[in-house]
PDB file of N, CA and C in Angstrom:
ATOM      1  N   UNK A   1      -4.815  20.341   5.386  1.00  0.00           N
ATOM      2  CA  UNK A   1      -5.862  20.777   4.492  1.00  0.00           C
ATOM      3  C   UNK A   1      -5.471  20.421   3.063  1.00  0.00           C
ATOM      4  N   UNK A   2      -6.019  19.540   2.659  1.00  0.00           N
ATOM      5  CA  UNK A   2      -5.674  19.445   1.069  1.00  0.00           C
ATOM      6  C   UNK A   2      -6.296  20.250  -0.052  1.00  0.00           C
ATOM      7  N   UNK A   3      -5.648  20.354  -0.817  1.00  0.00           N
ATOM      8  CA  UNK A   3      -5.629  21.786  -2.172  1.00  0.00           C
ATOM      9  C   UNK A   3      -5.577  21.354  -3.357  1.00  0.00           C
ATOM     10  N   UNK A   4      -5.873  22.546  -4.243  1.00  0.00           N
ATOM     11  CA  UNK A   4      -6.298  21.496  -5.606  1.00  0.00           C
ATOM     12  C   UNK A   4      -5.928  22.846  -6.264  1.00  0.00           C
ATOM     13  N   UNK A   5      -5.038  21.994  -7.268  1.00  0.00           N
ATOM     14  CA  UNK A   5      -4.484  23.070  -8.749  1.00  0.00           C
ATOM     15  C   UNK A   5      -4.960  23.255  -9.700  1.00  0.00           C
ATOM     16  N   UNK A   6      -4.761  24.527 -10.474  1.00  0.00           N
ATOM     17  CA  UNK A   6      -6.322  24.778 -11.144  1.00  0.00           C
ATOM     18  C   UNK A   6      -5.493  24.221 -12.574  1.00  0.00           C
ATOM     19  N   UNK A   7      -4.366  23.971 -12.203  1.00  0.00           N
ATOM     20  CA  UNK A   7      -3.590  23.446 -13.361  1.00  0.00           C
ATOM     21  C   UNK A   7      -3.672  22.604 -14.433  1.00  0.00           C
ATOM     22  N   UNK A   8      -3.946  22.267 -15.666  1.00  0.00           N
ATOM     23  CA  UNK A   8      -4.329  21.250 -16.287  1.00  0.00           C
ATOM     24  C   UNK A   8      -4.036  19.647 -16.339  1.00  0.00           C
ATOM     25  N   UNK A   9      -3.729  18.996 -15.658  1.00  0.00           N
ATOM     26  CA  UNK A   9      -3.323  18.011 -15.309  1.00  0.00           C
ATOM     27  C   UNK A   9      -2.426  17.383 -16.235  1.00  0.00           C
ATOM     28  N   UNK A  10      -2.792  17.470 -17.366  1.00  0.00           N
ATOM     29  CA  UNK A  10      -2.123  16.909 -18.740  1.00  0.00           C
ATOM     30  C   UNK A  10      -0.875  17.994 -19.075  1.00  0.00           C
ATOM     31  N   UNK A  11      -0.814  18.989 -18.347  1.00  0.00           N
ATOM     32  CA  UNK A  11       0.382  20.028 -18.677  1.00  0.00           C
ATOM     33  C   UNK A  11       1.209  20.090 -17.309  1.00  0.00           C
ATOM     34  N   UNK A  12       1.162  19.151 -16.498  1.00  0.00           N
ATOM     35  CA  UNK A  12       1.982  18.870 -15.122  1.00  0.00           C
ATOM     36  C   UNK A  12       3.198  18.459 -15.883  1.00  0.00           C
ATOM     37  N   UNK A  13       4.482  18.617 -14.974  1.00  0.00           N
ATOM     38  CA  UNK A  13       6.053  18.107 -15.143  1.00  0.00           C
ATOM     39  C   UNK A  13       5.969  16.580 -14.514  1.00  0.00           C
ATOM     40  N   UNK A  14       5.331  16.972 -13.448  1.00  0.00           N
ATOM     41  CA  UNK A  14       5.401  15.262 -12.872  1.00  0.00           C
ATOM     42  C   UNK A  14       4.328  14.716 -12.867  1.00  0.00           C
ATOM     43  N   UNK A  15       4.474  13.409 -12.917  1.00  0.00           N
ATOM     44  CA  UNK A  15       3.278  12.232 -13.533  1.00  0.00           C
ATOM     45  C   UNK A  15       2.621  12.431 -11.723  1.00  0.00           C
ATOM     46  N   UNK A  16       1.018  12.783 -12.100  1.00  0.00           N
ATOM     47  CA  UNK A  16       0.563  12.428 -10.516  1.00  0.00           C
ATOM     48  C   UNK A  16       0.095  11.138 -10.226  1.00  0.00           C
ATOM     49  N   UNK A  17       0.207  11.043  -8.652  1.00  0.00           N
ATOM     50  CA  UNK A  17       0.099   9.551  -7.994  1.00  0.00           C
ATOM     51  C   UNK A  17      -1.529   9.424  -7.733  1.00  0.00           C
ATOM     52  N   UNK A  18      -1.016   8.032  -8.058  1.00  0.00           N
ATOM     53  CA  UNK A  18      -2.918   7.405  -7.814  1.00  0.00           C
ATOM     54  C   UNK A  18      -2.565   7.000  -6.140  1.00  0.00           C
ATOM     55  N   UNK A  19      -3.738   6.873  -5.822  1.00  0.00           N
ATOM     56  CA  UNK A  19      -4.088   6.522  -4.542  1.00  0.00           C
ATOM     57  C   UNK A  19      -3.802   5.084  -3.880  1.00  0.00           C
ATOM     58  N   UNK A  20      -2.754   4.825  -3.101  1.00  0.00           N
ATOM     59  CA  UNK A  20      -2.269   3.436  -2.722  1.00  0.00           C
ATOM     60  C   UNK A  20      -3.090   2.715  -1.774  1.00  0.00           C
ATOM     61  N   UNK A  21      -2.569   1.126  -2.021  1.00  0.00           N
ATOM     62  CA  UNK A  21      -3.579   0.734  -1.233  1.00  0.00           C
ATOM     63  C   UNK A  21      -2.082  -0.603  -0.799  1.00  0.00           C
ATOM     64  N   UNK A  22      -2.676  -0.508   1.139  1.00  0.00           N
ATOM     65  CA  UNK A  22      -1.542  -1.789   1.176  1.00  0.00           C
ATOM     66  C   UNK A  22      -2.280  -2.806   1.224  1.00  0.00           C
ATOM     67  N   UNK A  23      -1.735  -3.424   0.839  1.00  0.00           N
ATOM     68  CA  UNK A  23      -2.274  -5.072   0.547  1.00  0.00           C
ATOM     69  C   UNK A  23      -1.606  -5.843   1.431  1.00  0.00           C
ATOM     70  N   UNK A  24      -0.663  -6.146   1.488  1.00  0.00           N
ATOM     71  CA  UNK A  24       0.712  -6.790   2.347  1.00  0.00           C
ATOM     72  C   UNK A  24       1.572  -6.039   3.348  1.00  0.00           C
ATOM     73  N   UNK A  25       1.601  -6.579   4.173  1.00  0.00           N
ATOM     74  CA  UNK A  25       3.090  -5.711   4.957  1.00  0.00           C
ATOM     75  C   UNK A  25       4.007  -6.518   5.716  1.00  0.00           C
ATOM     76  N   UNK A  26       4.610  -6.198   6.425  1.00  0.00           N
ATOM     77  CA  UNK A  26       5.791  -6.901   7.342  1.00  0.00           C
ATOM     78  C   UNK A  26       6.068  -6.029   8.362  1.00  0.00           C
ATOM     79  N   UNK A  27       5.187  -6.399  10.123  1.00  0.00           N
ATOM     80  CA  UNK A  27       6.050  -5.388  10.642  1.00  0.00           C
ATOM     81  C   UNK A  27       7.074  -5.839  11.906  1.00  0.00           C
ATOM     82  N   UNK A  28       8.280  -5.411  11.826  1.00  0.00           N
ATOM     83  CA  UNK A  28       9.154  -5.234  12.896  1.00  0.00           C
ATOM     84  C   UNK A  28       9.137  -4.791  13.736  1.00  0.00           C
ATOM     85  N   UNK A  29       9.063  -5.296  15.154  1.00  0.00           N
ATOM     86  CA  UNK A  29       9.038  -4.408  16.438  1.00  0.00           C
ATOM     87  C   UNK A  29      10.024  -5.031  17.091  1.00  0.00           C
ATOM     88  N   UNK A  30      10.362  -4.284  18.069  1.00  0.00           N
ATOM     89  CA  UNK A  30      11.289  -4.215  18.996  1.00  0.00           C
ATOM     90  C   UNK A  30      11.219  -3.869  20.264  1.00  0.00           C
ATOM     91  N   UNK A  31      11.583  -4.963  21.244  1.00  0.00           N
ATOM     92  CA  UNK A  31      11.140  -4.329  22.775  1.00  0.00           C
ATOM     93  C   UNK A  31      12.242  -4.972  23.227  1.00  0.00           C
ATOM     94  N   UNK A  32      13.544  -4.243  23.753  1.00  0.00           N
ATOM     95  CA  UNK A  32      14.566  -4.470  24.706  1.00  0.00           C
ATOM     96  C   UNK A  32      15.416  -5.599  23.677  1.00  0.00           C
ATOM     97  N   UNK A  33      15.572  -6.346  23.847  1.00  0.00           N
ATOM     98  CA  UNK A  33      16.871  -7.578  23.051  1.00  0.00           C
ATOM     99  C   UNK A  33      15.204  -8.752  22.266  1.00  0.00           C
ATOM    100  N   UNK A  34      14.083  -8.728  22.354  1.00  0.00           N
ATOM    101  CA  UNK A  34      13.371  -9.475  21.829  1.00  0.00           C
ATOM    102  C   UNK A  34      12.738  -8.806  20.503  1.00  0.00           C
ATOM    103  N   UNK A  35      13.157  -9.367  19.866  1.00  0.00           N
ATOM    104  CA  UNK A  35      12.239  -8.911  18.007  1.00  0.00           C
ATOM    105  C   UNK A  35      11.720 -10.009  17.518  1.00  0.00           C
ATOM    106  N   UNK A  36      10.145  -9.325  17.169  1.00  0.00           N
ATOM    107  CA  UNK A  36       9.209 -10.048  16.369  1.00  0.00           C
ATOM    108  C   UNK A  36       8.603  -9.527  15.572  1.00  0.00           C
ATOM    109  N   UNK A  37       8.254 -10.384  14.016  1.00  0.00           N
ATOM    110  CA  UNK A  37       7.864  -9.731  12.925  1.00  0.00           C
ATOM    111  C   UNK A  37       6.393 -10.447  12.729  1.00  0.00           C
ATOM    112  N   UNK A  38       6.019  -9.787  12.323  1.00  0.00           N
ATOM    113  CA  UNK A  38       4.641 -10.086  11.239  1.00  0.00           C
ATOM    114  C   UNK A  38       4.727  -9.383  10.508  1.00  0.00           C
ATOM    115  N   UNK A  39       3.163 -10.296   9.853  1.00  0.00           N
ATOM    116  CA  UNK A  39       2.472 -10.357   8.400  1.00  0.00           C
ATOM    117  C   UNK A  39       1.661  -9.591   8.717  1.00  0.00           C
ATOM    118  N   UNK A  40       0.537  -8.935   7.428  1.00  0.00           N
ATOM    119  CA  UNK A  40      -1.028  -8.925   7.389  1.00  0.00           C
ATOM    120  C   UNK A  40      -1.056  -8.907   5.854  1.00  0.00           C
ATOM    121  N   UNK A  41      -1.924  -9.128   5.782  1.00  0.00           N
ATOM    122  CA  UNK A  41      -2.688  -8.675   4.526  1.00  0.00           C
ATOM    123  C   UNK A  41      -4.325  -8.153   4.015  1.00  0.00           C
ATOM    124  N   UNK A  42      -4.407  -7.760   3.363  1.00  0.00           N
ATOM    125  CA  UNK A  42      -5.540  -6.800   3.146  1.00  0.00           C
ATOM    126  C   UNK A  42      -6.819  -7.819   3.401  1.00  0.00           C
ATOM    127  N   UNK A  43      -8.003  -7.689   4.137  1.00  0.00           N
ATOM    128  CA  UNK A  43      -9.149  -7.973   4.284  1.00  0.00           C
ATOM    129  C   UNK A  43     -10.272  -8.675   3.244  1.00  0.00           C
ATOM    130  N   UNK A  44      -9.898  -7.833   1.850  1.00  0.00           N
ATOM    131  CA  UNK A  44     -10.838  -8.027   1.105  1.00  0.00           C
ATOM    132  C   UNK A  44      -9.525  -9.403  -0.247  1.00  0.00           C
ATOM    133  N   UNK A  45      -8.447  -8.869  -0.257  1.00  0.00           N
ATOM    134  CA  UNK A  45      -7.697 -10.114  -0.733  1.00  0.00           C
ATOM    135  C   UNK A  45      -7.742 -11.192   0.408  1.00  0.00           C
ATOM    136  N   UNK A  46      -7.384 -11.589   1.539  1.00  0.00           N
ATOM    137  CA  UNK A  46      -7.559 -12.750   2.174  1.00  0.00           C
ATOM    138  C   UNK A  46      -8.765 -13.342   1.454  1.00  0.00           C
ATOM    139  N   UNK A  47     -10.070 -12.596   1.582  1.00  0.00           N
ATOM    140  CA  UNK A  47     -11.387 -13.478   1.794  1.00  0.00           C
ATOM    141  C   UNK A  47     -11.417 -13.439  -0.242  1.00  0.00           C
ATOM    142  N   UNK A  48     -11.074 -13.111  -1.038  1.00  0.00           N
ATOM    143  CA  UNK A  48     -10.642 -13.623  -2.505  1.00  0.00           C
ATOM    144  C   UNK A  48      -9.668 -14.801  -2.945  1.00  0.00           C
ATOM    145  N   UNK A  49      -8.928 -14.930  -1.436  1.00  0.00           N
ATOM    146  CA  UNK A  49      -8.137 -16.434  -2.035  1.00  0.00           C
ATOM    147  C   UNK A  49      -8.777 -18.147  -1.672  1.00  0.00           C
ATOM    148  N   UNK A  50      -7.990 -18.082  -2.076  1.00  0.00           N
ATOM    149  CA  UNK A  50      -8.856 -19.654  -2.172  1.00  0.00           C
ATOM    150  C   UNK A  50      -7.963 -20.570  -1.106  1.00  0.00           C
ATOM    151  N   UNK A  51      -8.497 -21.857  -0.501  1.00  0.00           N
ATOM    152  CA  UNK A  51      -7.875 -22.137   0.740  1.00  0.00           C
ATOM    153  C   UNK A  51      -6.123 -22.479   0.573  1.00  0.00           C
ATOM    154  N   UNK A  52      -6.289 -23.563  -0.359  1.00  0.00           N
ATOM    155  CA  UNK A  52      -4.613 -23.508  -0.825  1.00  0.00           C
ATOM    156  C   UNK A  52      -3.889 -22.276  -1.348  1.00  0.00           C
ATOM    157  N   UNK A  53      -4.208 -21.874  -1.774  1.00  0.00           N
ATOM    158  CA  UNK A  53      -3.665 -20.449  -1.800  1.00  0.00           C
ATOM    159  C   UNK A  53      -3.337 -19.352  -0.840  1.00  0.00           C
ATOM    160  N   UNK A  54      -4.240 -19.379   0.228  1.00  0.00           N
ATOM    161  CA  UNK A  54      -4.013 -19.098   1.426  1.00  0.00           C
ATOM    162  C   UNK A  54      -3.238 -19.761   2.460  1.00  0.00           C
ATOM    163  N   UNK A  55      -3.139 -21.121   2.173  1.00  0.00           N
ATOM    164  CA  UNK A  55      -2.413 -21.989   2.773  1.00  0.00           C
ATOM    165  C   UNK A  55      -0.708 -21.577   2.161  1.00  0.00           C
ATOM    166  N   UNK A  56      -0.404 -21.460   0.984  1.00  0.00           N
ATOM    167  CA  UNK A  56       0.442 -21.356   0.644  1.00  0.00           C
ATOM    168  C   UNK A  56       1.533 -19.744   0.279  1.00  0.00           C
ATOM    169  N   UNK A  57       0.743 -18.797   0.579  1.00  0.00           N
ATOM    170  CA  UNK A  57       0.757 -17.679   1.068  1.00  0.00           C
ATOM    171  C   UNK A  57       1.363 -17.359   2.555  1.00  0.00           C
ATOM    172  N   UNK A  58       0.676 -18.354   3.598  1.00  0.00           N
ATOM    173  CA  UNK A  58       0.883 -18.516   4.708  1.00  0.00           C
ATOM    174  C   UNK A  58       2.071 -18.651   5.161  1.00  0.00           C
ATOM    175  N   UNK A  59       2.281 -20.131   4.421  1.00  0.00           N
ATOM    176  CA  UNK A  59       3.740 -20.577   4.719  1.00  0.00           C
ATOM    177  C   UNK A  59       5.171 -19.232   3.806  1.00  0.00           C
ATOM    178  N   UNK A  60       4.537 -19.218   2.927  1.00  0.00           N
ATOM    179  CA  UNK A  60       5.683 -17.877   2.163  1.00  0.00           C
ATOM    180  C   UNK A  60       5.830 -16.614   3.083  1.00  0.00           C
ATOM    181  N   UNK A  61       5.325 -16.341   3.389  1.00  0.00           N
ATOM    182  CA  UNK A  61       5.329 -15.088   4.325  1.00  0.00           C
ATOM    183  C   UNK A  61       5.974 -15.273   6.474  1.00  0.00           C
ATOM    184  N   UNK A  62       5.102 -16.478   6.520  1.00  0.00           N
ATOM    185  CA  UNK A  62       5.755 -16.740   7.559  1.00  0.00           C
ATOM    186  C   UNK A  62       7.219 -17.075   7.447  1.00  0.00           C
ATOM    187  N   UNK A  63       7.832 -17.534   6.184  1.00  0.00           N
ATOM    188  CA  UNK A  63       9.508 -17.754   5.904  1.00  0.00           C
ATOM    189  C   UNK A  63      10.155 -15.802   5.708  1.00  0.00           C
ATOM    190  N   UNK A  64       9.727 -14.890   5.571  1.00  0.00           N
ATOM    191  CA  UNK A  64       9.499 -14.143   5.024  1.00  0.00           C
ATOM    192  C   UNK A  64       9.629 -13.116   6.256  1.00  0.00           C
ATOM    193  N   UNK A  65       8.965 -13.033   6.766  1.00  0.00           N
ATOM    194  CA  UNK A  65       8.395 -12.809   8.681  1.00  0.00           C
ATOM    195  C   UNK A  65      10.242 -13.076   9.347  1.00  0.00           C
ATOM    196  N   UNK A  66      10.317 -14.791   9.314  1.00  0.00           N
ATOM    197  CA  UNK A  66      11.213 -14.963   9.706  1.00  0.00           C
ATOM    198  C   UNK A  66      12.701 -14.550   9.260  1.00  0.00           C
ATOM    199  N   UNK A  67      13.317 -14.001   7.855  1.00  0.00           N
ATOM    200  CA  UNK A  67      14.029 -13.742   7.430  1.00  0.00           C
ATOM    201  C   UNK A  67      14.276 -12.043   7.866  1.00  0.00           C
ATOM    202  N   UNK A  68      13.144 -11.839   7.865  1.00  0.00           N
ATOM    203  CA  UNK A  68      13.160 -10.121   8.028  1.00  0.00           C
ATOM    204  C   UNK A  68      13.789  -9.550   9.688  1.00  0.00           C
ATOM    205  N   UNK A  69      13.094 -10.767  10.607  1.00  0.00           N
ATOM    206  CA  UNK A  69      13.640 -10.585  11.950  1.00  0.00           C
ATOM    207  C   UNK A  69      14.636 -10.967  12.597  1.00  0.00           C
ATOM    208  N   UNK A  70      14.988 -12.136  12.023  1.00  0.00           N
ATOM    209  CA  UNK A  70      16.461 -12.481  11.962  1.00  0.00           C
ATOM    210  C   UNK A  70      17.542 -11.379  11.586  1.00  0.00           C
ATOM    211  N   UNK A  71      17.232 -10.926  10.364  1.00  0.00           N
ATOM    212  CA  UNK A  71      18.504  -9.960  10.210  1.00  0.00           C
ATOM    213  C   UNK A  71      18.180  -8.917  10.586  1.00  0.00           C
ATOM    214  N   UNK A  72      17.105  -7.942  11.008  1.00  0.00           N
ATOM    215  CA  UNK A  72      16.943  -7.679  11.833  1.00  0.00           C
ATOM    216  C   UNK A  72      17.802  -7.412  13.945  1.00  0.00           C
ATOM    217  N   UNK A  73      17.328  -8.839  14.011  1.00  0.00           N
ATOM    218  CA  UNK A  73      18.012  -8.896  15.161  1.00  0.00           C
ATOM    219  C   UNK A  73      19.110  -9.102  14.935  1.00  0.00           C
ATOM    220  N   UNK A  74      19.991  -9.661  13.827  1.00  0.00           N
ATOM    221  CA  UNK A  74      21.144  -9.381  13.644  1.00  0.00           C
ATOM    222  C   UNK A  74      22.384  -7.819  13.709  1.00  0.00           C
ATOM    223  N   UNK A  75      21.576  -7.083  12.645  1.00  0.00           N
ATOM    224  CA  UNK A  75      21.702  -5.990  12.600  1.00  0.00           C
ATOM    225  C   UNK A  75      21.915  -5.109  14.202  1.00  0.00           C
ATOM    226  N   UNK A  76      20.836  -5.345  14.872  1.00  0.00           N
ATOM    227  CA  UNK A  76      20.921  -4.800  16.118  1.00  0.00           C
ATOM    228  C   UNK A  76      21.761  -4.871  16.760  1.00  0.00           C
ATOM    229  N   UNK A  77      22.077  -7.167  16.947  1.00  0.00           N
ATOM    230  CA  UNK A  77      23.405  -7.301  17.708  1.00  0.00           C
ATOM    231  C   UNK A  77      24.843  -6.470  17.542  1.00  0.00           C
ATOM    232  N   UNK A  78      24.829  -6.396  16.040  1.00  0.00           N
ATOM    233  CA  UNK A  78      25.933  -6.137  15.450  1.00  0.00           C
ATOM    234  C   UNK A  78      26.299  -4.683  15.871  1.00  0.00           C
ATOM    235  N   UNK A  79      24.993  -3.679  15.718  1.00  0.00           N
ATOM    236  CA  UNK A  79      25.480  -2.654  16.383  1.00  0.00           C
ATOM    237  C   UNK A  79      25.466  -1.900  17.689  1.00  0.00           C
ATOM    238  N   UNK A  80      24.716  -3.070  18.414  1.00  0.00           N
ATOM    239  CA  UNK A  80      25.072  -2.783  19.907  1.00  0.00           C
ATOM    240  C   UNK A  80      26.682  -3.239  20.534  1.00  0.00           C
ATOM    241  N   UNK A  81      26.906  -4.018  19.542  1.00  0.00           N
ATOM    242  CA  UNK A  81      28.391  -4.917  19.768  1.00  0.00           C
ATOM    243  C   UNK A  81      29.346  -3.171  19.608  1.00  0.00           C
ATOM    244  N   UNK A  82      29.414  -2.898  18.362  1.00  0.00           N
ATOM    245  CA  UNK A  82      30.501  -2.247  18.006  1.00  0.00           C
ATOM    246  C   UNK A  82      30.013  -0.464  19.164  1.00  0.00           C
ATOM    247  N   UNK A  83      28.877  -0.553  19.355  1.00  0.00           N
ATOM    248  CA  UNK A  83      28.247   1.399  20.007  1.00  0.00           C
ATOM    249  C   UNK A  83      28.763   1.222  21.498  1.00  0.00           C
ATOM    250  N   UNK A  84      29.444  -0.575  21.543  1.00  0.00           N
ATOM    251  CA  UNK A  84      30.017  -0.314  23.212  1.00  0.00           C
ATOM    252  C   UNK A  84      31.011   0.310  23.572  1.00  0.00           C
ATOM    253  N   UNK A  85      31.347   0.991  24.161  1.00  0.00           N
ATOM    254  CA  UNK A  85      32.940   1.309  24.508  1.00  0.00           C
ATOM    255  C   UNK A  85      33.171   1.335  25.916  1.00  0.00           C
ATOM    256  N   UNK A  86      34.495   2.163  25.739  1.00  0.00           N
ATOM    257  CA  UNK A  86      35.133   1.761  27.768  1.00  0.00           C
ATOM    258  C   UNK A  86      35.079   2.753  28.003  1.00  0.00           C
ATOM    259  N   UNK A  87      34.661   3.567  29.371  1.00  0.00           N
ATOM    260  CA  UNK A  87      34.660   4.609  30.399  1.00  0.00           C
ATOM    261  C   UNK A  87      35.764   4.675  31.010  1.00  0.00           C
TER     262      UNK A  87
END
């Protein structure tokens, strides 16, 4: 349930947050020893860029995609390597 302070806004301690919006993301998933990343980006920026720009967006992010899942799956190896031990 969201609530509202009868407080003066201009006499708050902390600066309040405006309302976010994602534009971009990167997501990581994971299923058993295979990881794959993606992109998206926001709906109403895609259809505002222009084709080279989108073209070149494309390629940045897909390098981007790939950097993230790589270390990523690195990370993982690394600590499934060391969480082994002997019985």
């Amino acid at each position: 349930m969201a609530s509202r302070s009868s407080q003066d806004p201009s006499t708050r301690s902390t600066p309040s947050r405006k309302p976010e919006t994602e534009l971009l993301n990167v997501v990581v998933e994971r299923e058993g020893k295979n990881v794959t990343a993606k992109w998206g980006l926001h709906p109403t920026l895609r259809e505002e860029l222009q084709p080279e720009e989108w073209k070149e967006l494309t390629d940045i992010m897909g390098k981007v995609a790939n950097l993230v899942g790589s270390r990523f799956s690195q990370v993982l190896t690394q600590n499934e390597k060391e969480s082994t031990g002997t019985a």
